[in-house]
Protein backbone atom coordinates (compact mmCIF):
# COMPACT_ATOMS: atom_id res chain seq x y z
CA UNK A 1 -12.08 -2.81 -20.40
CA UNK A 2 -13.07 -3.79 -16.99
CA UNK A 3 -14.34 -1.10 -14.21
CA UNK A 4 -11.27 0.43 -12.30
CA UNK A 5 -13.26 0.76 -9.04
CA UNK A 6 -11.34 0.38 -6.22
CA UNK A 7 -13.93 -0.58 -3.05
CA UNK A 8 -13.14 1.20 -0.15
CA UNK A 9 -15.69 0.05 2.03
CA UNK A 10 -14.34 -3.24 2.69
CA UNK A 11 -13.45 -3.96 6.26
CA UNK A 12 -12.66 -7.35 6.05
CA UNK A 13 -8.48 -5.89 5.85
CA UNK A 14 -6.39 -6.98 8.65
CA UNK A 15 -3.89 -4.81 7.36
CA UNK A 16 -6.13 -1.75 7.06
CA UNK A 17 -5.12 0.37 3.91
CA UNK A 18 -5.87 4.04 4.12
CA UNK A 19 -8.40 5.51 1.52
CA UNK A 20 -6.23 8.44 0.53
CA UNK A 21 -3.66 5.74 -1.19
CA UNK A 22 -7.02 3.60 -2.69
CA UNK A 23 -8.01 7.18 -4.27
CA UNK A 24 -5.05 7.89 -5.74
CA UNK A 25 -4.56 4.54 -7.03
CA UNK A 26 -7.92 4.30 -8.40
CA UNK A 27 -7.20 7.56 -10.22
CA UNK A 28 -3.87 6.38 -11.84
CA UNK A 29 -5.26 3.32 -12.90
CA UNK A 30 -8.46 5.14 -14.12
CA UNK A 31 -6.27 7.80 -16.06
CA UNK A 32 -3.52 4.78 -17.46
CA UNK A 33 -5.90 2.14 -18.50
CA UNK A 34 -3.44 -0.34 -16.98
CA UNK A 35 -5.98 -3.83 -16.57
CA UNK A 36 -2.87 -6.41 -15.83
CA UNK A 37 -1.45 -3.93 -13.65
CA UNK A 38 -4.65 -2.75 -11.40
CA UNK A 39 -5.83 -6.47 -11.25
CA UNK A 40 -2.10 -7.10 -9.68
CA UNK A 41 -2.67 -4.38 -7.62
CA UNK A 42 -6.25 -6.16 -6.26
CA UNK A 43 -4.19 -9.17 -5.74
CA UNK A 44 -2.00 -7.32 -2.94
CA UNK A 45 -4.95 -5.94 -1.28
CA UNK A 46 -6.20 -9.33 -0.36
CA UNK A 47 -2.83 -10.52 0.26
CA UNK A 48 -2.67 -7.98 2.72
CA UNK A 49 -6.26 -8.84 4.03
CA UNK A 50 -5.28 -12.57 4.78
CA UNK A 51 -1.77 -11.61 6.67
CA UNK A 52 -2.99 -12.48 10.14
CA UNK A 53 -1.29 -10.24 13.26
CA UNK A 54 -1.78 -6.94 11.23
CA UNK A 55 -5.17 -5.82 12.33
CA UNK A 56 -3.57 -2.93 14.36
CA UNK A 57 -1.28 -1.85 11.19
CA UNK A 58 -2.74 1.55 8.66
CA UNK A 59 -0.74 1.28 5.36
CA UNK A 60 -0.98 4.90 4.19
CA UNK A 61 0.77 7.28 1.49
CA UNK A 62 2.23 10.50 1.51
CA UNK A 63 3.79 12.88 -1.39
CA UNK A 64 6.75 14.66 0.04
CA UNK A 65 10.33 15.07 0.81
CA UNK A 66 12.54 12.41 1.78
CA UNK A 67 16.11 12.90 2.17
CA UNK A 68 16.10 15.98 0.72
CA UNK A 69 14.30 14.51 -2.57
CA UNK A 70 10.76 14.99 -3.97
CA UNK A 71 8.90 10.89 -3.01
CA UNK A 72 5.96 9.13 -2.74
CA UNK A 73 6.13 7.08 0.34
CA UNK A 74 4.22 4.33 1.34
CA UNK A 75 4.29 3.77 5.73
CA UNK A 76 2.95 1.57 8.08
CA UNK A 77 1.55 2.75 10.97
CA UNK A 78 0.96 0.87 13.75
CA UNK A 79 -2.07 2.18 16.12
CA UNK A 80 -0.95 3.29 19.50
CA UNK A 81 2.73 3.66 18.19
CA UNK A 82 4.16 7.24 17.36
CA UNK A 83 6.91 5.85 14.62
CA UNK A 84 5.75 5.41 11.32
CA UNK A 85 7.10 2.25 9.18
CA UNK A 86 8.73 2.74 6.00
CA UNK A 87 7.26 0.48 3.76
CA UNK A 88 8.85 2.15 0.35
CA UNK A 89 10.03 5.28 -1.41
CA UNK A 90 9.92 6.20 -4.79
CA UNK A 91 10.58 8.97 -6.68
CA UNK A 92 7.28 8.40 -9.17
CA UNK A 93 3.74 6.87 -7.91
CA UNK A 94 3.63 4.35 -10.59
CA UNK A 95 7.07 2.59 -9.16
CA UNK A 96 5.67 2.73 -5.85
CA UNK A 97 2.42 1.20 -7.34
CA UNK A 98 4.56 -1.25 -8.29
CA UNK A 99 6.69 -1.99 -5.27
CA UNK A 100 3.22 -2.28 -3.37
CA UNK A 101 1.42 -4.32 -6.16
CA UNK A 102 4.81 -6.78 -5.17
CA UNK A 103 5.31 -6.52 -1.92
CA UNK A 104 5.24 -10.58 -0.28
CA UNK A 105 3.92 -11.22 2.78
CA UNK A 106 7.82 -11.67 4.17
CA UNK A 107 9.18 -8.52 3.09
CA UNK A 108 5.92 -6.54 4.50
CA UNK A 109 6.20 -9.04 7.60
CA UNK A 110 10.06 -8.04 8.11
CA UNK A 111 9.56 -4.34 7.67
CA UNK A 112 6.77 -3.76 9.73
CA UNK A 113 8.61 -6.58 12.70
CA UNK A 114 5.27 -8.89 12.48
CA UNK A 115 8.72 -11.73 12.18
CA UNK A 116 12.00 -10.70 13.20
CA UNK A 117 14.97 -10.75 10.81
């Protein structure tokens, strides 16, 4: 099995990618033995490194309540900007794992208004 290290002191993001969500991936990975799906999660990180424009943009993760419902949410947060950008909700961490692990550069481009719809 290969080493479920996830390197958080690469700067070379554009799309910065806070360390709280890299922990707690690593950790589910670690935990699942899930190769496939933590080398598809390495592939979105460098997607999101090579998206150019999104050097100002923190993708970060919370645990809490969203419309009245225990989530895992995944934002974007744009630096000097006080609105945070829904990137995805789910009610488990591995389907939001999942949605990030498949997120394409449009979809991530739309929601975050790097291209307008």
């Amino acid at each position: 099995m290969q080493n479920l290290t996830v390197n958080t002191n690469a700067t070379s993001f554009r799309a910065h990618i806070d360390s709280k969500f890299l922990y707690a991936a690593n950790a589910f990975y670690r935990e699942n033995r899930s190769p496939a799906k933590y080398s598809q999660f390495r592939s979105a990180i460098r997607r999101f490194r090579e998206i150019p424009n999104s050097d100002s943009l923190t993708i970060s993760y919370k645990k809490g309540f969203k419309d009245g419902k225990p989530s895992h949410l995944l934002y974007a947060k744009e630096e000097g900007k006080q609105q945070d950008i829904l990137l995805a909700q789910k009610d488990q961490f591995r389907k939001l794992l999942e949605k990030f692990s498949y997120m394409n550069e449009y979809e991530f481009k739309i929601k975050t208004g790097l291209i307008k719809k």
